[in-house]
Structures are given as structure tokens and as C-alpha cells.
C-alpha atoms as a PDB file:
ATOM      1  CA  UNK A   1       4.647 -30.780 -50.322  1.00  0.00           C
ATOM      2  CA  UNK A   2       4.633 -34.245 -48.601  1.00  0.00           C
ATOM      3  CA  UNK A   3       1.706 -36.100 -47.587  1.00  0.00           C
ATOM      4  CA  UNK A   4       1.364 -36.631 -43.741  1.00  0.00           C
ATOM      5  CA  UNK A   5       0.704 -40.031 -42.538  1.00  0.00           C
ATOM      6  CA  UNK A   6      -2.640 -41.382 -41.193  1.00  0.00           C
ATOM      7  CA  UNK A   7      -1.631 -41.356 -37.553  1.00  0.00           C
ATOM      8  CA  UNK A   8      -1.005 -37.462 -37.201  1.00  0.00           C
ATOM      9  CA  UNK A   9      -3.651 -36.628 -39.482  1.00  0.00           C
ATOM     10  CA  UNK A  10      -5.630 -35.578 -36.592  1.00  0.00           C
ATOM     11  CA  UNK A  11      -3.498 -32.168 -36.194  1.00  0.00           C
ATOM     12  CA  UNK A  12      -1.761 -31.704 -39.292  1.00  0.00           C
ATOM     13  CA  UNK A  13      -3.089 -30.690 -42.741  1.00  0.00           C
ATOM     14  CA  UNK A  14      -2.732 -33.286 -45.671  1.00  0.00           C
ATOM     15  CA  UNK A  15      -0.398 -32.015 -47.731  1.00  0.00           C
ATOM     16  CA  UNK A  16       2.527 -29.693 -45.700  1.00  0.00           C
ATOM     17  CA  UNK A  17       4.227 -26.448 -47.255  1.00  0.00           C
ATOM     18  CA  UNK A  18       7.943 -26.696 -46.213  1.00  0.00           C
ATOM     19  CA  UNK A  19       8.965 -25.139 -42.600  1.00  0.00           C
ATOM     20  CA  UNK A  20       5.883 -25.707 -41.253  1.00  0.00           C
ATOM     21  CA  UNK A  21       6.234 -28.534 -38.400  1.00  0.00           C
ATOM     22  CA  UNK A  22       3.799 -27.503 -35.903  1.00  0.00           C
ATOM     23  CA  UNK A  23       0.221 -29.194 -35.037  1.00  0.00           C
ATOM     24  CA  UNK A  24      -2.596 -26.886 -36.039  1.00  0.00           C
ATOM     25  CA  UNK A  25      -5.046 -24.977 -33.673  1.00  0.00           C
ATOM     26  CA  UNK A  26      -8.789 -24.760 -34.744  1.00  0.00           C
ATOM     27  CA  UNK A  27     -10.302 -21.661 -34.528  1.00  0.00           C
ATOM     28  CA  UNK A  28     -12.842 -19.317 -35.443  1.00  0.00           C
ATOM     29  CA  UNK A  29     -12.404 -16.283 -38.007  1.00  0.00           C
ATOM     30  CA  UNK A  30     -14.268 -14.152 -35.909  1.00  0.00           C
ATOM     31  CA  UNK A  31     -11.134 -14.781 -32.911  1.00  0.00           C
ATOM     32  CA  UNK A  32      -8.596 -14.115 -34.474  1.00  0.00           C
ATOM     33  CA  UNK A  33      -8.759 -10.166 -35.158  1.00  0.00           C
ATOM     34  CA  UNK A  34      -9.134 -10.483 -38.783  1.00  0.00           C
ATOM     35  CA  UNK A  35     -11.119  -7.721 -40.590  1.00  0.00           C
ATOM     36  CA  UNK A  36     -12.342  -7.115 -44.012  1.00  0.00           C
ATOM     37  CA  UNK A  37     -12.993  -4.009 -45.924  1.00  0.00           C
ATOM     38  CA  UNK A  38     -13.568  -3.378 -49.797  1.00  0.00           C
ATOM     39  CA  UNK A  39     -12.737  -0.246 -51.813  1.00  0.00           C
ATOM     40  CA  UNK A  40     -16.323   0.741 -52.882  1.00  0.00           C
ATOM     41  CA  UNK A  41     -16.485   4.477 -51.904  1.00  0.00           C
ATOM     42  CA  UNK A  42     -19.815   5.037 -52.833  1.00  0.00           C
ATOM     43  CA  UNK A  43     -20.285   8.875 -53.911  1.00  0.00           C
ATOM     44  CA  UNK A  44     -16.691   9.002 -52.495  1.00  0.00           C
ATOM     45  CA  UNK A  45     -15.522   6.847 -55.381  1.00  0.00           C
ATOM     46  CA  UNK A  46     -12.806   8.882 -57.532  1.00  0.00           C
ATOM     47  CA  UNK A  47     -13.432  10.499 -60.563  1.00  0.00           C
ATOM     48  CA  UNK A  48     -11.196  11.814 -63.624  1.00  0.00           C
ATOM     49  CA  UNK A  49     -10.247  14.920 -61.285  1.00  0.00           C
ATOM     50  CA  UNK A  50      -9.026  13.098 -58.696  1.00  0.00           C
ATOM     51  CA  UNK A  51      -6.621  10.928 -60.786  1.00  0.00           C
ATOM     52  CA  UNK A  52      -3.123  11.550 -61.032  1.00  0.00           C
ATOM     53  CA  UNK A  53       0.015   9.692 -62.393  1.00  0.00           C
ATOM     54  CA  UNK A  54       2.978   7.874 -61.258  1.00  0.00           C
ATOM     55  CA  UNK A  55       4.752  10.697 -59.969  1.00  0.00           C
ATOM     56  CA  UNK A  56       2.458  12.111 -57.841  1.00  0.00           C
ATOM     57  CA  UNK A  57       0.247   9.733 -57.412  1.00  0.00           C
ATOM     58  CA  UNK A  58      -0.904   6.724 -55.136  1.00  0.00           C
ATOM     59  CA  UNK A  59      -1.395   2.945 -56.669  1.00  0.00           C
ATOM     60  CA  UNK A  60      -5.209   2.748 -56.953  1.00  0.00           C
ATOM     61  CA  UNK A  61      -5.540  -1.184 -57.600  1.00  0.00           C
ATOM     62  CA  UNK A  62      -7.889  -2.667 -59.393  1.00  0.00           C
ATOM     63  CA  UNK A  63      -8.693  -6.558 -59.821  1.00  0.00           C
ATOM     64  CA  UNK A  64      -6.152  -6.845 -62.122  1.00  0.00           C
ATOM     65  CA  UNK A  65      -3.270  -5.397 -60.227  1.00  0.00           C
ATOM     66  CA  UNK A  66      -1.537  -8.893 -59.186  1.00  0.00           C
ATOM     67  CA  UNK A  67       1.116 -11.116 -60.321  1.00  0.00           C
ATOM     68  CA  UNK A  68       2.238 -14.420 -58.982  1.00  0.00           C
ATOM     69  CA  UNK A  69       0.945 -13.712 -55.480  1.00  0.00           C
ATOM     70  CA  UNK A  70       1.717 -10.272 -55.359  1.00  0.00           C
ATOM     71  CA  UNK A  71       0.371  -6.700 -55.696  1.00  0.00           C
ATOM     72  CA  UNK A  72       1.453  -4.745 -58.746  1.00  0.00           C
ATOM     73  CA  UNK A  73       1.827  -1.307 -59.762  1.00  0.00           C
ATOM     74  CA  UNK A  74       2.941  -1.774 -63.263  1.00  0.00           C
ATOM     75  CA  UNK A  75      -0.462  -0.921 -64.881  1.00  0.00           C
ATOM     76  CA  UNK A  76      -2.014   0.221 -62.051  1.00  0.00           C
ATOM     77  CA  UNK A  77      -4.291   3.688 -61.684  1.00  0.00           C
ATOM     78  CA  UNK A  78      -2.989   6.702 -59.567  1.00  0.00           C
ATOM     79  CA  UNK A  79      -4.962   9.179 -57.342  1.00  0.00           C
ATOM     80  CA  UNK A  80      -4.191  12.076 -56.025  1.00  0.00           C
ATOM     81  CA  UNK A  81      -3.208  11.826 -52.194  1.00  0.00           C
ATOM     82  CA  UNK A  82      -5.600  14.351 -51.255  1.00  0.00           C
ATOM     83  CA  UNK A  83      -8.057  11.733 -52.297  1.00  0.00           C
ATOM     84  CA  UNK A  84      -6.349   9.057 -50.999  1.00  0.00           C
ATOM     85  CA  UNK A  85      -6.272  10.427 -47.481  1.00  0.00           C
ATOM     86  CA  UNK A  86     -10.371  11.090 -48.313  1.00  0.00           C
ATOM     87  CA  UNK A  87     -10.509   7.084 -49.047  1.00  0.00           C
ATOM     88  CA  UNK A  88      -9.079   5.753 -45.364  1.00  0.00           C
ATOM     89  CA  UNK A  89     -10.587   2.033 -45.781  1.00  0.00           C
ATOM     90  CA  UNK A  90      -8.999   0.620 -48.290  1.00  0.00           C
ATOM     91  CA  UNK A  91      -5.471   1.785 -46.886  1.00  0.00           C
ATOM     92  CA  UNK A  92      -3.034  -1.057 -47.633  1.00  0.00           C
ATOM     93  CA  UNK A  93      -0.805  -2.099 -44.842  1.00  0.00           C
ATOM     94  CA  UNK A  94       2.233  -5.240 -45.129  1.00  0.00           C
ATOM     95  CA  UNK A  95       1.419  -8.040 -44.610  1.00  0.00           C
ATOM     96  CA  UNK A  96      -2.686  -7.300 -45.580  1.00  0.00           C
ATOM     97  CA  UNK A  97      -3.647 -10.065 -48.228  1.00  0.00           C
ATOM     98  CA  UNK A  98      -5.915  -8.251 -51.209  1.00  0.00           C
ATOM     99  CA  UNK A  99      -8.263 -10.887 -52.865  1.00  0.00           C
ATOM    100  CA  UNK A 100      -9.837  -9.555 -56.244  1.00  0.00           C
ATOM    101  CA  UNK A 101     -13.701  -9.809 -56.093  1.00  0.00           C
ATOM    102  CA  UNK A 102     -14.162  -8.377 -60.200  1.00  0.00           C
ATOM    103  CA  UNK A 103     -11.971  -8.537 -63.091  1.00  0.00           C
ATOM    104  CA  UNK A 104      -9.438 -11.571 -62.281  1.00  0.00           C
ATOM    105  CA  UNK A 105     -12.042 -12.685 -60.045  1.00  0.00           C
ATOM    106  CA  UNK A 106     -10.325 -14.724 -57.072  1.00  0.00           C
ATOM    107  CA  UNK A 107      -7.252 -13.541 -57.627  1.00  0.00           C
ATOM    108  CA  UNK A 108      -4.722 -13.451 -54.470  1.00  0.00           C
ATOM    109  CA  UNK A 109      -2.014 -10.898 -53.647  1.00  0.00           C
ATOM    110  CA  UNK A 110       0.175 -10.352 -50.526  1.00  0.00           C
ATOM    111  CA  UNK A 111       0.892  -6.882 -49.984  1.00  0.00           C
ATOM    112  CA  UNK A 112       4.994  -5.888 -48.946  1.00  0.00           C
ATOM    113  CA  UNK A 113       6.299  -3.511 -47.203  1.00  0.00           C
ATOM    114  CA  UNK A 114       6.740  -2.044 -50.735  1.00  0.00           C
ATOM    115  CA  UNK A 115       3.106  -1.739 -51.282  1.00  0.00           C
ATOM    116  CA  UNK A 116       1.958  -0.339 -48.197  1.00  0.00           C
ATOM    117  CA  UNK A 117      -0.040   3.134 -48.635  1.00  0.00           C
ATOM    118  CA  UNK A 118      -1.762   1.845 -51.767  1.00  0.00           C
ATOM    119  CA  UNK A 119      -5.071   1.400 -52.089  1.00  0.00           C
ATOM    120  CA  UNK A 120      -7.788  -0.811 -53.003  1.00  0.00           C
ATOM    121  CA  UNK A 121     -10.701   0.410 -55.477  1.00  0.00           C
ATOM    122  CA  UNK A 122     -13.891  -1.401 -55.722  1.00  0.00           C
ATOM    123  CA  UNK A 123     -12.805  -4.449 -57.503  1.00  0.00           C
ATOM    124  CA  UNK A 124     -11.237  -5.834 -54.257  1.00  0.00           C
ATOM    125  CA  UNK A 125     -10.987  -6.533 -50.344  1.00  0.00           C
ATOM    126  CA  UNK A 126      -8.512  -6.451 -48.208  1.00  0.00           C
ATOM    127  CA  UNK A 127      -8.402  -8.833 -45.136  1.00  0.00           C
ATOM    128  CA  UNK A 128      -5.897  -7.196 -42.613  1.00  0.00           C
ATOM    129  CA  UNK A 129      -4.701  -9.717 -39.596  1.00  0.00           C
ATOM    130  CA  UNK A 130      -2.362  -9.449 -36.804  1.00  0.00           C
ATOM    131  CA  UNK A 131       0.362 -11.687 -38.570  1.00  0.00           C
ATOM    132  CA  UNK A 132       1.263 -13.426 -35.368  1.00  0.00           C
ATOM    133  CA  UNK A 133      -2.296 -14.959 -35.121  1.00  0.00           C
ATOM    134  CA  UNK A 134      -2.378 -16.324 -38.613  1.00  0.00           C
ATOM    135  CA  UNK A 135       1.821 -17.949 -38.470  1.00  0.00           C
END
């Protein structure tokens, strides 16, 4: 990243990721069609009967389901799609970022087109944005 110079400063953040040229717009969260849900199910939460395994199951992610920037299955929990379909809103779609709120508290991951259909437990939220709002 490159530091910007004093006179654009104004429009530009400090420090630049590459391919981003453009002068920033200002706006509010609450404008830009962003929404945030969690995985905690109350009673709905699953128990031992409604887990499953690899096979025939759906990614259940917990907090510590991430690596470098990125959802992941490898020691993720499984439930069974019945339940899944019970537990609509924490439905994972591309492009959704998950942030983990216990375990690896803070933790970001950016959910592919490989990891959509998962879905979140209570350890994190999801923030799901029309993509053209936030690029």
C-alpha cells in the first residue's frame, strides 16, 4: 500500500490497497442495504439429533471456522438439512462477510461461491450487502 499525498487526502483513504483509484463516497451504514443477522436459534438451536457428518451434512460454522480471510469447512460441524432449512437466518450467501463474535473473537471471513448454503451458529454474524454498493 502507498501513502496518498496531502493534497487528495480529502477523498482518498491514507494508505491505498492496489486497483483501487477512485475518490471515496461517505455514507451511512444504514443506506447502503447492508443487514446483519447472527446464528443464535434460541430453542431452535441444534442439538446432537440434528447433527450429521460430511456426507450428508451442511457446514455449521462456528468462530473458529476461518483461515486467512476465508470460511472453512475443514473442522467444521454438520447438520442435517432438514435442520438447516429450519435455521433460514444464518443462510450463507457469496460474497456475505462472517465476522466471529466468540471463540477467535474478531475474526474475518469472506464467504465464496464455494461456501454458499452454509451456515452460521451462534458464535458469529453475517453482514450480507449488495456487492455493488460496497466496490
Amino acid at each position: 500500500m502507498a501513502k496518498i499525498d496531502d493534497s487528495v487526502k480529502k477523498k482518498v483513504p491514507e494508505l491505498r490497497f492496489p486497483g483501487f483509484t477512485d475518490d471515496w463516497e461517505e455514507r451511512k451504514l444504514g443506506d447502503t442495504e447492508t443487514h446483519f443477522t447472527d446464528g443464535n436459534y434460541g430453542e431452535s438451536y441444534p442439538s446432537a439429533k440434528d447433527m450429521s457428518d460430511k456426507a450428508n451434512g451442511i457446514p455449521f460454522l462456528r468462530g473458529s471456522d476461518f483461515s486467512n480471510g476465508y470460511l472453512d469447512s475443514s473442522n467444521a460441524n454438520y447438520i442435517k438439512p432438514e435442520k438447516h432449512a429450519e435455521l433460514t437466518s444464518g443462510h450463507i450467501k457469496q460474497d456475505d462477510i462472517v465476522l466471529a463474535v466468540r471463540g477467535s473473537l474478531g475474526t474475518l471471513g469472506y464467504a465464496t461461491k464455494e461456501n454458499e448454503g452454509w451456515n452460521i451458529n451462534s458464535g458469529s454474524v453475517a453482514k450480507f450487502s449488495k456487492k455493488s454498493i460496497l466496490v
